[in-house]
Protein backbone atom coordinates (compact mmCIF):
# COMPACT_ATOMS: atom_id res chain seq x y z
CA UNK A 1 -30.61 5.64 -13.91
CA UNK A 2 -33.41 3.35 -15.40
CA UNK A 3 -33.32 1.46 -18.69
CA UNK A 4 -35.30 3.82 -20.30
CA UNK A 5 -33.37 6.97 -19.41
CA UNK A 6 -30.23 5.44 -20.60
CA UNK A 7 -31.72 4.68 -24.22
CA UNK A 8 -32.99 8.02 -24.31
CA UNK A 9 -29.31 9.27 -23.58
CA UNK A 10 -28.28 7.12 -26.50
CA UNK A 11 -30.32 8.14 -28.83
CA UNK A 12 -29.86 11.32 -28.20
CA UNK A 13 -26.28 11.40 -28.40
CA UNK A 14 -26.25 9.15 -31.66
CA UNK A 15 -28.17 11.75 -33.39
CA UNK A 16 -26.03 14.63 -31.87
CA UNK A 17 -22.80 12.56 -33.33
CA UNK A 18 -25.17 12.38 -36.64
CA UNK A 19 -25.87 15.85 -37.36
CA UNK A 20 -21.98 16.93 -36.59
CA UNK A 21 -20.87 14.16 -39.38
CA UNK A 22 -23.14 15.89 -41.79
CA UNK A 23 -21.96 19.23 -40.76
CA UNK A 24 -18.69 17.96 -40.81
CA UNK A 25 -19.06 17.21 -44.56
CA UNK A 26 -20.37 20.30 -45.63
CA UNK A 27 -17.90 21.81 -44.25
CA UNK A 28 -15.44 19.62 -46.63
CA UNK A 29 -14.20 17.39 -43.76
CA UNK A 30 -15.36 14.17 -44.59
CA UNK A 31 -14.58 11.66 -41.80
CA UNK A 32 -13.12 8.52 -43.47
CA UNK A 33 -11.56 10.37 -46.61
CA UNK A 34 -8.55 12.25 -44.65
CA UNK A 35 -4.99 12.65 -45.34
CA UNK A 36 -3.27 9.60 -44.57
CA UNK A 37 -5.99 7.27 -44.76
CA UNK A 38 -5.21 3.72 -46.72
CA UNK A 39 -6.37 3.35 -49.86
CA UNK A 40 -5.68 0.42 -51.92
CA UNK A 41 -7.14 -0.31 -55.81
CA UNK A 42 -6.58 -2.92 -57.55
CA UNK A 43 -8.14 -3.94 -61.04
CA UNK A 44 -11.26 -5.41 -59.29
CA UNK A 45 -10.69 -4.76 -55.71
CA UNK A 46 -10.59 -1.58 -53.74
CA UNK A 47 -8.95 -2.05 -50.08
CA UNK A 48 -9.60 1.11 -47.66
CA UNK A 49 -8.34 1.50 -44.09
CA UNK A 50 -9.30 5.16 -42.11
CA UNK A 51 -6.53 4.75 -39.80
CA UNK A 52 -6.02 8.37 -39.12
CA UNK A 53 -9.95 8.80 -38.65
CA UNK A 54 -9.92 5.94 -36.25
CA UNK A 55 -7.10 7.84 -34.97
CA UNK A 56 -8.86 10.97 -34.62
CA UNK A 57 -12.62 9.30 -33.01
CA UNK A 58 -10.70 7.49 -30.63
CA UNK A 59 -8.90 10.30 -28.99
CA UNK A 60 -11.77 12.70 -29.18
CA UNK A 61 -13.82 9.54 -27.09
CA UNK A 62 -10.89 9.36 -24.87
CA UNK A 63 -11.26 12.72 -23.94
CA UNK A 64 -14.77 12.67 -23.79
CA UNK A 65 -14.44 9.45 -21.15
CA UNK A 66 -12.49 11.18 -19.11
CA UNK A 67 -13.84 14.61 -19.03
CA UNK A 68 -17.09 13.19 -18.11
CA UNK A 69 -16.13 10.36 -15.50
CA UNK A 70 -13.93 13.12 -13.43
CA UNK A 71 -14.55 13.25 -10.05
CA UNK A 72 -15.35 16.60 -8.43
């Protein structure tokens, strides 16, 4: 696969991830404001951690890793 190809790919996939955030939010399932997510303020600070978001992306990208790089 060229250079060019690949970017395509990318792109296309980045808006694909895109447009299922938004529809994600409509749906009132905001990515980055679930349960169990950090949230720290303070008088003039505000701390936040999406730990159970990172949780979530990085097993659905695990999956999608290894459903795609099986071997037939």
């Amino acid at each position: 696969m060229n250079l060019g190809r690949l970017l395509i790919s990318a792109g296309v996939v980045l808006i694909a991830i895109g447009a299922l955030v938004l529809l994600l939010n409509k749906a009132n399932l905001p990515l980055g404001r679930l349960p169990g997510d950090i949230v720290y303020r303070g008088k003039n600070t505000t701390f936040y951690f999406p730990w159970v978001t990172c949780l979530i992306l990085s097993l659905l990208g695990t999956l999608l890793l290894w459903f795609f790089n099986r071997r037939p």
